[in-house]
Protein backbone atom coordinates (compact mmCIF):
# COMPACT_ATOMS: atom_id res chain seq x y z
CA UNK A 1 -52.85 -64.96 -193.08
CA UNK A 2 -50.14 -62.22 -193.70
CA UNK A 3 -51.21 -58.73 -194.23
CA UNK A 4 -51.36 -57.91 -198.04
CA UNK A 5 -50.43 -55.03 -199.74
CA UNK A 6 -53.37 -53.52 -202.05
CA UNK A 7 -50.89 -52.05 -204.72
CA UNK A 8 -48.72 -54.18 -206.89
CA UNK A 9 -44.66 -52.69 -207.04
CA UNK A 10 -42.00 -54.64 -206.07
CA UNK A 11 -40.66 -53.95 -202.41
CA UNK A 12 -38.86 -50.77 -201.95
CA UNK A 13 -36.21 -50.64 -199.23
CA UNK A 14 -35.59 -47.75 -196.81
CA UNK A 15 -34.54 -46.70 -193.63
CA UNK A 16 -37.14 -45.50 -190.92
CA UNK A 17 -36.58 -44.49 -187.64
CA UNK A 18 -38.95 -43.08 -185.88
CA UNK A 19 -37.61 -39.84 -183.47
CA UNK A 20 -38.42 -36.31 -183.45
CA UNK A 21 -36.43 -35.21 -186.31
CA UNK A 22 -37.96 -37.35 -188.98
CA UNK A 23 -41.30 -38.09 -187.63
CA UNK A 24 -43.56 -35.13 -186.63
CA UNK A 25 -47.13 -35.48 -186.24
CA UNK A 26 -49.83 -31.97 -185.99
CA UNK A 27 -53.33 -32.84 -184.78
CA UNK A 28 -56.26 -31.19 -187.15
CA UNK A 29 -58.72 -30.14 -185.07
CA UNK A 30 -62.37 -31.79 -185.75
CA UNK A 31 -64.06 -27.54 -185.31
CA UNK A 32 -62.88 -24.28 -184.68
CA UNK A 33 -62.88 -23.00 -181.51
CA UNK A 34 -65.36 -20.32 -180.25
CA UNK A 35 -62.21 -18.24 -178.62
CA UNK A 36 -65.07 -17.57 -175.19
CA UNK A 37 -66.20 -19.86 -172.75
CA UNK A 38 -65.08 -21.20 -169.34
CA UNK A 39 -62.14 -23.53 -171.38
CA UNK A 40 -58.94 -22.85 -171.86
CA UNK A 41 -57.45 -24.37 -174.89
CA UNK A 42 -53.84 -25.11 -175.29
CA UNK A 43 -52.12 -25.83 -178.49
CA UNK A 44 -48.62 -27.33 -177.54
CA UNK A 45 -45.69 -28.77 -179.22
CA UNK A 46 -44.31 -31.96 -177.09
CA UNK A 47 -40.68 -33.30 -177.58
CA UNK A 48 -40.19 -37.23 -177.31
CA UNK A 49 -43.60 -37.08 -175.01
CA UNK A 50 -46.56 -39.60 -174.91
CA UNK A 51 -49.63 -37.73 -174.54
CA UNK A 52 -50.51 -39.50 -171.09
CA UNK A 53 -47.30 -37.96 -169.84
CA UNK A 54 -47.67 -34.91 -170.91
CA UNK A 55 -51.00 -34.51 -168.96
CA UNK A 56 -49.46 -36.38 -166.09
CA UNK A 57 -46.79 -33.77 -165.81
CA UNK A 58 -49.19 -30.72 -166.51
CA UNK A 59 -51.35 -31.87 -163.80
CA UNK A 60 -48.64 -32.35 -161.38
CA UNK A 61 -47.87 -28.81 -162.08
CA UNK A 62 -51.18 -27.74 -161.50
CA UNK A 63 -52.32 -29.79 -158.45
CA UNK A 64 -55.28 -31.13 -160.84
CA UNK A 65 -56.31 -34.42 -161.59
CA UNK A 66 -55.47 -36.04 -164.86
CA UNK A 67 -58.71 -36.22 -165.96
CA UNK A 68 -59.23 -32.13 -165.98
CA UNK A 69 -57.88 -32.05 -168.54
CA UNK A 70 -59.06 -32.82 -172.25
CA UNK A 71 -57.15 -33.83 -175.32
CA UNK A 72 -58.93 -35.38 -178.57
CA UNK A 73 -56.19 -38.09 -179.18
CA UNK A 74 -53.21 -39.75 -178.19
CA UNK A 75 -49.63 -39.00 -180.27
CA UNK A 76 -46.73 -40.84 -180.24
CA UNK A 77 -43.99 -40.64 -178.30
CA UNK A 78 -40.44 -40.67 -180.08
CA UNK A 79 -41.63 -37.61 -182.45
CA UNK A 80 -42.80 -34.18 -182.47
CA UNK A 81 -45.96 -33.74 -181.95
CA UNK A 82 -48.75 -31.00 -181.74
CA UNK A 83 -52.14 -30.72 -180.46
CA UNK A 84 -54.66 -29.18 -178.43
CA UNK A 85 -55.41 -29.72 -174.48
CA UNK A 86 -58.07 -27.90 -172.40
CA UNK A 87 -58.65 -27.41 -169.14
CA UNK A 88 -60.28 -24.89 -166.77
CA UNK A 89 -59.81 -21.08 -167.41
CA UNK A 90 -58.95 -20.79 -164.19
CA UNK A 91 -55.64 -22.10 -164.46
CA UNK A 92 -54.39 -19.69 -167.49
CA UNK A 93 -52.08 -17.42 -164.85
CA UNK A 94 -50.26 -20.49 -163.68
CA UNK A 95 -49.73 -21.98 -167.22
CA UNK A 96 -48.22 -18.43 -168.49
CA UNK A 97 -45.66 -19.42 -165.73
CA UNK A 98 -45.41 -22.90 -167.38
CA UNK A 99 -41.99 -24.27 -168.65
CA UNK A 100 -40.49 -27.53 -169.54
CA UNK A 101 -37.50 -28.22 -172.04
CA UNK A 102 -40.03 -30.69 -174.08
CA UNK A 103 -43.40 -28.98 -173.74
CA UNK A 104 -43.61 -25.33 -175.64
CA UNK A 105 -47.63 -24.07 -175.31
CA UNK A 106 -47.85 -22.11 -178.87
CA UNK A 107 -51.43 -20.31 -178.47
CA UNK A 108 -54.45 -20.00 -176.41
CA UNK A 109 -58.00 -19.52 -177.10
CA UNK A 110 -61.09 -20.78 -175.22
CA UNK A 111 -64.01 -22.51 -175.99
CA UNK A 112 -67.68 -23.34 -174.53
CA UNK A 113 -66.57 -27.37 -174.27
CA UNK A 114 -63.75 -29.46 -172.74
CA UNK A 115 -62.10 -31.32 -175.36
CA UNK A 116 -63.07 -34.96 -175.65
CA UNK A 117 -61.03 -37.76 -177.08
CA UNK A 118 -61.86 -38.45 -180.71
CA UNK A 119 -62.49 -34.71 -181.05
CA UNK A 120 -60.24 -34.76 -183.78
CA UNK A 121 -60.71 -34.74 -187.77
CA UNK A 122 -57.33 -36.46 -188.47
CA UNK A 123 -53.70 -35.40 -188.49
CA UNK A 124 -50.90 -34.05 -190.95
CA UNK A 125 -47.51 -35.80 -190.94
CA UNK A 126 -44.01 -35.05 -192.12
CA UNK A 127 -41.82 -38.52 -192.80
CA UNK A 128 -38.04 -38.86 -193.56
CA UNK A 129 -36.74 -41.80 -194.56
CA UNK A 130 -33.26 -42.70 -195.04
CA UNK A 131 -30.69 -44.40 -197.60
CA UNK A 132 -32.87 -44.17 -200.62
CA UNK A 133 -31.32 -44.60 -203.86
CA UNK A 134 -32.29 -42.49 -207.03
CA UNK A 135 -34.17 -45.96 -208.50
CA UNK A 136 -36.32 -46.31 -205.31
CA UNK A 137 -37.02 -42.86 -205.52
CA UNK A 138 -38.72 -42.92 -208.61
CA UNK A 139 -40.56 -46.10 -207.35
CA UNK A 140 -41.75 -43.79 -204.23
CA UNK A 141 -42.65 -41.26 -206.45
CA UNK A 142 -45.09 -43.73 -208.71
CA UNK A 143 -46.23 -45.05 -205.79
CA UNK A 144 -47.58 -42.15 -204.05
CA UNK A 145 -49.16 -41.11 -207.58
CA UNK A 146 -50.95 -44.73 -206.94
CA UNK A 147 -52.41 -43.71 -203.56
CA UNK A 148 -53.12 -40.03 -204.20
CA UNK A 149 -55.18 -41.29 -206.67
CA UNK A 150 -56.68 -44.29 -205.01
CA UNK A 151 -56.68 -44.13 -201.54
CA UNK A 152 -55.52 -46.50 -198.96
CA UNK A 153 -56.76 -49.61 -197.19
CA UNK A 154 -56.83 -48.99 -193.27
CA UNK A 155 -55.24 -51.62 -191.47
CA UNK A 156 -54.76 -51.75 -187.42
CA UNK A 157 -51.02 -50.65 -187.50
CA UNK A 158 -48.13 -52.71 -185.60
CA UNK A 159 -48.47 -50.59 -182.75
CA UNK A 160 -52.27 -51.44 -181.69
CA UNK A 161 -50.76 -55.25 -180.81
CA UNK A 162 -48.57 -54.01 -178.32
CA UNK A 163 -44.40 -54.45 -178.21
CA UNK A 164 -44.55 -58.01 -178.76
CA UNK A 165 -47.15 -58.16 -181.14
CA UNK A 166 -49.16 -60.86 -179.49
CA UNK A 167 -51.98 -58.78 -177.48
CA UNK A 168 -54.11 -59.70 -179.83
CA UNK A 169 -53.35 -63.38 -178.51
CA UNK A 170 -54.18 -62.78 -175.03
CA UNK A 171 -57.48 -60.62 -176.13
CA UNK A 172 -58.87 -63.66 -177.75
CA UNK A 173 -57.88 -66.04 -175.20
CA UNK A 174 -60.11 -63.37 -172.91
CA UNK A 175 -62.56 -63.35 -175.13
CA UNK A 176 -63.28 -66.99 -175.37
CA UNK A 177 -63.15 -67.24 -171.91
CA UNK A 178 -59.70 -69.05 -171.60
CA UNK A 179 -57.97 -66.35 -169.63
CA UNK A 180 -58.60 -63.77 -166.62
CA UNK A 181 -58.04 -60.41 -166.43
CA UNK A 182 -59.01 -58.15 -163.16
CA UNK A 183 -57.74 -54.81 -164.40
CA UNK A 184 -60.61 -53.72 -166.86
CA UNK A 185 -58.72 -51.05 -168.78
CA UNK A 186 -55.90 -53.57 -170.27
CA UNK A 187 -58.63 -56.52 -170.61
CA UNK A 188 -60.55 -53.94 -172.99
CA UNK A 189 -57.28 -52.77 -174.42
CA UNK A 190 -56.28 -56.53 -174.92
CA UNK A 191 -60.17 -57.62 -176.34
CA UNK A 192 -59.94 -54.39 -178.58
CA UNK A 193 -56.54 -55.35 -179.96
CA UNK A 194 -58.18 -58.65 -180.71
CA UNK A 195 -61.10 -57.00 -182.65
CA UNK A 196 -58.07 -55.03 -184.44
CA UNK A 197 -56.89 -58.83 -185.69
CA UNK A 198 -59.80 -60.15 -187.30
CA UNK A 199 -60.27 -56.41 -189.00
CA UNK A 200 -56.71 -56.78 -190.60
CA UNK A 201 -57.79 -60.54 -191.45
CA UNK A 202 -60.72 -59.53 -192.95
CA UNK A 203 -59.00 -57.01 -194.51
CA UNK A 204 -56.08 -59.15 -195.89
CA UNK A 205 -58.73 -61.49 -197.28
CA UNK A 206 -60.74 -58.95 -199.26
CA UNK A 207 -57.64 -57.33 -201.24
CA UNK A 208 -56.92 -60.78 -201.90
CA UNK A 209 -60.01 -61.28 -203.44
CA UNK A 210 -59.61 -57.93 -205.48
CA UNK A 211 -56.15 -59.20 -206.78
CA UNK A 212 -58.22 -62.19 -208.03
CA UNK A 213 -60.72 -60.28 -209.68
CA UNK A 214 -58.17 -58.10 -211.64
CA UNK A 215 -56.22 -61.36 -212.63
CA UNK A 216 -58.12 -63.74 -213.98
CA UNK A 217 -61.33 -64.24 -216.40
CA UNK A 218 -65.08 -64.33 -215.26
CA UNK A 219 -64.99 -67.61 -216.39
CA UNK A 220 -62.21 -68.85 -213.68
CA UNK A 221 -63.32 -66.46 -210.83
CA UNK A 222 -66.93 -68.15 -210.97
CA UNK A 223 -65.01 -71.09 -209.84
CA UNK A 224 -62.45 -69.51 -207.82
CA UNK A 225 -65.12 -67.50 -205.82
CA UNK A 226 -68.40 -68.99 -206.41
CA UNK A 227 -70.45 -66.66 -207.21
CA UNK A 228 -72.91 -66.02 -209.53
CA UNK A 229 -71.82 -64.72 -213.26
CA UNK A 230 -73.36 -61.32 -212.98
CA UNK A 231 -72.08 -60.41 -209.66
CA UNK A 232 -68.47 -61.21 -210.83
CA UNK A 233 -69.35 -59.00 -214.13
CA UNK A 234 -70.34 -55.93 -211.54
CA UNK A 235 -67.25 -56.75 -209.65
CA UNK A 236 -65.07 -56.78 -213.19
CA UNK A 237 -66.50 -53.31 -214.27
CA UNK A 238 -65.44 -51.86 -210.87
CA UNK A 239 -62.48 -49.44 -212.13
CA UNK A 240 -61.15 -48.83 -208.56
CA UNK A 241 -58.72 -50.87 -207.26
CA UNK A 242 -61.08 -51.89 -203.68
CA UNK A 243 -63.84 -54.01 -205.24
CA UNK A 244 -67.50 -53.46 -203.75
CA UNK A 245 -69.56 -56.17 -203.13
CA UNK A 246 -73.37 -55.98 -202.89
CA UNK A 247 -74.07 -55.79 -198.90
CA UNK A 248 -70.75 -54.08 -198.16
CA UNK A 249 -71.60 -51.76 -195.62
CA UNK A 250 -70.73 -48.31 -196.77
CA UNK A 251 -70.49 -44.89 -194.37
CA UNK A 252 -69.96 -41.17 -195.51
CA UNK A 253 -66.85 -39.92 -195.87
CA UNK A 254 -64.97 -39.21 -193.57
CA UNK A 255 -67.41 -39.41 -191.12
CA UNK A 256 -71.78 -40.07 -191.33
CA UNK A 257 -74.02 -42.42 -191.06
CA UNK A 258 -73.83 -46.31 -192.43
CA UNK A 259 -75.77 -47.96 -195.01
CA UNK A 260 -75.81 -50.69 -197.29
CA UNK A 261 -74.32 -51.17 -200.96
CA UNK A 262 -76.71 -52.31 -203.62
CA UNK A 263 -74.77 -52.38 -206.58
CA UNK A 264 -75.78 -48.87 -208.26
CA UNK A 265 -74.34 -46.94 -210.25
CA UNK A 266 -74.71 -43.59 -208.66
CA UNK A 267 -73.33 -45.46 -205.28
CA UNK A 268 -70.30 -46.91 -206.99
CA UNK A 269 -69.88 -43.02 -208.61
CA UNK A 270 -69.74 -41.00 -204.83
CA UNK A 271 -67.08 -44.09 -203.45
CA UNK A 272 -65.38 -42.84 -206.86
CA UNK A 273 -65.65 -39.27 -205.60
CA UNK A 274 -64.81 -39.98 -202.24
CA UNK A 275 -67.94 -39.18 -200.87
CA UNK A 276 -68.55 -43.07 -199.33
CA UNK A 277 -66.37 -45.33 -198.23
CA UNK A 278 -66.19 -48.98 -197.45
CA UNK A 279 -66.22 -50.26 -193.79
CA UNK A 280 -65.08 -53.51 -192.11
CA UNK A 281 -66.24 -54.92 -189.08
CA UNK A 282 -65.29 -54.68 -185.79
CA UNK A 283 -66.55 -58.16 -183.69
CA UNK A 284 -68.71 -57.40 -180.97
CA UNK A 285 -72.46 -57.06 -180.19
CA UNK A 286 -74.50 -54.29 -181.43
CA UNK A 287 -72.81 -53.89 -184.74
CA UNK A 288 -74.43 -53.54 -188.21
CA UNK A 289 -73.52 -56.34 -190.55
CA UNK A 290 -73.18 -56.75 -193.88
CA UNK A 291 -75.75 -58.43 -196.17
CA UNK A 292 -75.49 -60.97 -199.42
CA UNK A 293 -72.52 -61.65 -200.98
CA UNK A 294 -69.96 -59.22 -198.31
CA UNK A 295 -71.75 -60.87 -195.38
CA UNK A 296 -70.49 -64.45 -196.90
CA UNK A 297 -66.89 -62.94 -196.60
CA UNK A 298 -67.32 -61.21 -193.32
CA UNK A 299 -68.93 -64.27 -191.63
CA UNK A 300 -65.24 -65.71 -191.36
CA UNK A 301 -64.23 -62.69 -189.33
CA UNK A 302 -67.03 -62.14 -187.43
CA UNK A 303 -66.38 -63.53 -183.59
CA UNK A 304 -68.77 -63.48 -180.53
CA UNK A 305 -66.94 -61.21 -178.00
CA UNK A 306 -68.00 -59.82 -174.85
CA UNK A 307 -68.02 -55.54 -175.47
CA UNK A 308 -69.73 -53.55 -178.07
CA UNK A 309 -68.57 -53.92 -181.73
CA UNK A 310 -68.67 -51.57 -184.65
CA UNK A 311 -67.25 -50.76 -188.27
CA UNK A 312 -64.42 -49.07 -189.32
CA UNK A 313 -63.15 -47.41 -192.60
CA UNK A 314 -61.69 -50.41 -194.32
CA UNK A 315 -59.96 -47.95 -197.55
CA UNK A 316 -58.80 -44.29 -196.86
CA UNK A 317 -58.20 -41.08 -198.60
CA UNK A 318 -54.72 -39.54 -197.60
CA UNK A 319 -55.09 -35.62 -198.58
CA UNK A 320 -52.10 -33.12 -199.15
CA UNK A 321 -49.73 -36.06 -200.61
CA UNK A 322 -46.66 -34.70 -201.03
CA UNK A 323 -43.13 -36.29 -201.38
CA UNK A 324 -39.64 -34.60 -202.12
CA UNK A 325 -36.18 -36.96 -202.88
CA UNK A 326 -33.06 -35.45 -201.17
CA UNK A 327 -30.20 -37.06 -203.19
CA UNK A 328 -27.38 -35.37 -201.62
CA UNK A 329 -28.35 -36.77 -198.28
CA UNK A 330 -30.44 -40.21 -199.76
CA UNK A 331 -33.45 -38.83 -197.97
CA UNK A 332 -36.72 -39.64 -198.88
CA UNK A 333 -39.53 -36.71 -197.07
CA UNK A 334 -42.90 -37.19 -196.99
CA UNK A 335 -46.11 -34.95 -196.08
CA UNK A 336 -49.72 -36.03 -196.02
CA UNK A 337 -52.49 -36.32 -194.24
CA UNK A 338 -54.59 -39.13 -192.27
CA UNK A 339 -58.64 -39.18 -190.67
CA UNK A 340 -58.30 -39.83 -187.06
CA UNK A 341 -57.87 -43.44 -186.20
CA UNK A 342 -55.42 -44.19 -189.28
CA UNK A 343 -51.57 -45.20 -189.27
CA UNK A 344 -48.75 -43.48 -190.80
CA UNK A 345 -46.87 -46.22 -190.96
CA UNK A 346 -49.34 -48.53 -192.58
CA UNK A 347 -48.92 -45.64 -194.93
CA UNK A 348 -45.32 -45.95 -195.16
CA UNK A 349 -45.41 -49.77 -195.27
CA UNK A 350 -47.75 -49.81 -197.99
CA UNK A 351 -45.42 -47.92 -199.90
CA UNK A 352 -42.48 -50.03 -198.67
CA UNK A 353 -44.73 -53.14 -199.51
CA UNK A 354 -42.92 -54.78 -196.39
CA UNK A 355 -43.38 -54.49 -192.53
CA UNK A 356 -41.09 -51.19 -190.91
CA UNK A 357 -41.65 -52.42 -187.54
CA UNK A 358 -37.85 -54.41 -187.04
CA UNK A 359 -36.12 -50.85 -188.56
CA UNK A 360 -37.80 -48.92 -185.87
């Protein structure tokens, strides 16, 4: 199944290239820091840097191991990026001597803990796109109105199935027992990138369903999607464009614990407010699943696979949406920002209602 779009514009064509001029990324940290304690924390601006070599070359410099030092996620490479590091006090005299042409440490503070990956609450992005004309513009413009007032569903972006887009392949081949792999971290990364594909099939499968409830009569959907009349009147009602079905397994937003949708009122009202959220499954064992009619759906998706499972945020809620049109220069520059975990360019893509992977 291909991917499908939750909003329902026409394509709009751009330009997207992703470098450190028109792509910059700036981690938001999950607390404050204490400013005492034995850590020192770091926040740095990297230049066309992965995260893994930016700690490689930091602990080079320091004669430290790699894994001294703590970082809360990993940022892309071909932008500009900025986030926080710690590592021992001890070294804060020998990183005041610290200089690279693509590393530029900002601040310091400290703080009672080493930083730990996924200690993050999300991150704020600036986006420039190119060769936009005045018409697509607008289209941007009514488009971002869409998701600042919607939200977003949270697909597994392109870059989770590796350069060729097949890891997800080999992860189910490993999964099912058809394929070896000695080296544990890429036989998790390829098994994860597999549990990534059925959440983006699942995914695919229930916007398609929503585009079915919006389209046609109660009548013709008790056919289409056999189910009972009153659960298709409950889904009609449902003035949000993600449709919640009773068993859906909801979690607080944008992070809390998970629990399971029973058709109320006062539940549909706080995923209205933005207060709950949906979640989709991630295959695997110990993982909460859905009930009634959402466990039906889910069943299809639902794979036996050898590590833990879990749920993720199927439909987002972008904050600080902001977009400006350059005509002089046919620019197109976005700001927002994303919970940990989330893709900017399923953002963009969503908005260009067509795959940005072959223009990067």
């Amino acid at each position: 199944m291909d991917r499908l779009y939750a909003y329902n514009h026409a394509p709009i064509n751009f330009y997207f290239r992703q470098n450190a001029n028109d792509f910059v990324v700036d981690e938001i940290p999950l607390y404050p820091f204490s400013g005492e304690g034995e850590h020192l924390v770091l926040h740095v601006r990297k230049k066309n840097l992965s995260t893994h070599e930016l700690i490689a070359l930091l602990a080079n410099y320091l004669g430290i191991k790699q894994k001294e030092i703590g970082y809360a996620g990993l940022k892309d490479k071909h932008a500009l990026t900025y986030q926080y590091i710690s590592l021992h006090k001890k070294y804060e005299s020998q990183m005041q001597q610290f200089e690279h042409p693509q590393v530029k440490i900002l601040e310091s503070t400290y703080h009672n803990n080493k930083i730990r990956m996924g200690h993050l609450k999300g991150n704020k992005f600036f986006i420039r796109v190119k060769k936009v004309n005045p018409t697509d513009a607008k289209k941007i413009d009514e488009v971002l109105s869409h998701i600042d007032q919607n939200g977003l569903p949270n697909f597994f972006g392109y870059q989770r199935f590796g350069n060729d887009g097949d890891n997800h392949i080999l992860g189910e081949e490993i999964a099912k027992g058809k394929r070896k792999e000695r080296n544990p971290k890429i036989k998790r990364l390829l098994i994860n990138a597999y549990q990534s594909h059925l959440f983006n099939l699942w995914l695919s499968k229930r916007i398609e369903i929503n585009k079915l409830i919006e389209s046609f009569s109660i009548t013709e959907l008790e056919t289409l999607l056999n189910l009972p009349k009153e659960e298709i009147k409950n889904l009609k009602k449902q003035p949000h464009p993600f449709k919640l079905f009773l068993g859906d397994v909801m979690q607080h937003y944008p992070h809390g614990r998970l629990f399971w949708y029973e058709h109320s009122q006062e539940e549909l009202q706080r995923f209205l407010n933005r207060d709950i959220s949906v979640t989709g499954i991630l295959s695997g064992k110990k993982v909460k699943h859905a009930q009634g009619y959402a466990r039906e759906i889910e069943k299809s998706f639902d794979e036996e696979i050898p590590v833990d499972g879990g749920r993720r945020y199927a439909w987002i809620f972008p904050e600080d949406i902001n977009g400006k049109y350059v005509e002089n220069e046919a620019w197109y520059e976005f700001g927002f920002s994303l919970p940990k975990g989330s893709y900017a360019t399923v953002f963009l893509e969503e908005i260009a209602k067509q795959e940005i992977k072959d223009k990067n």
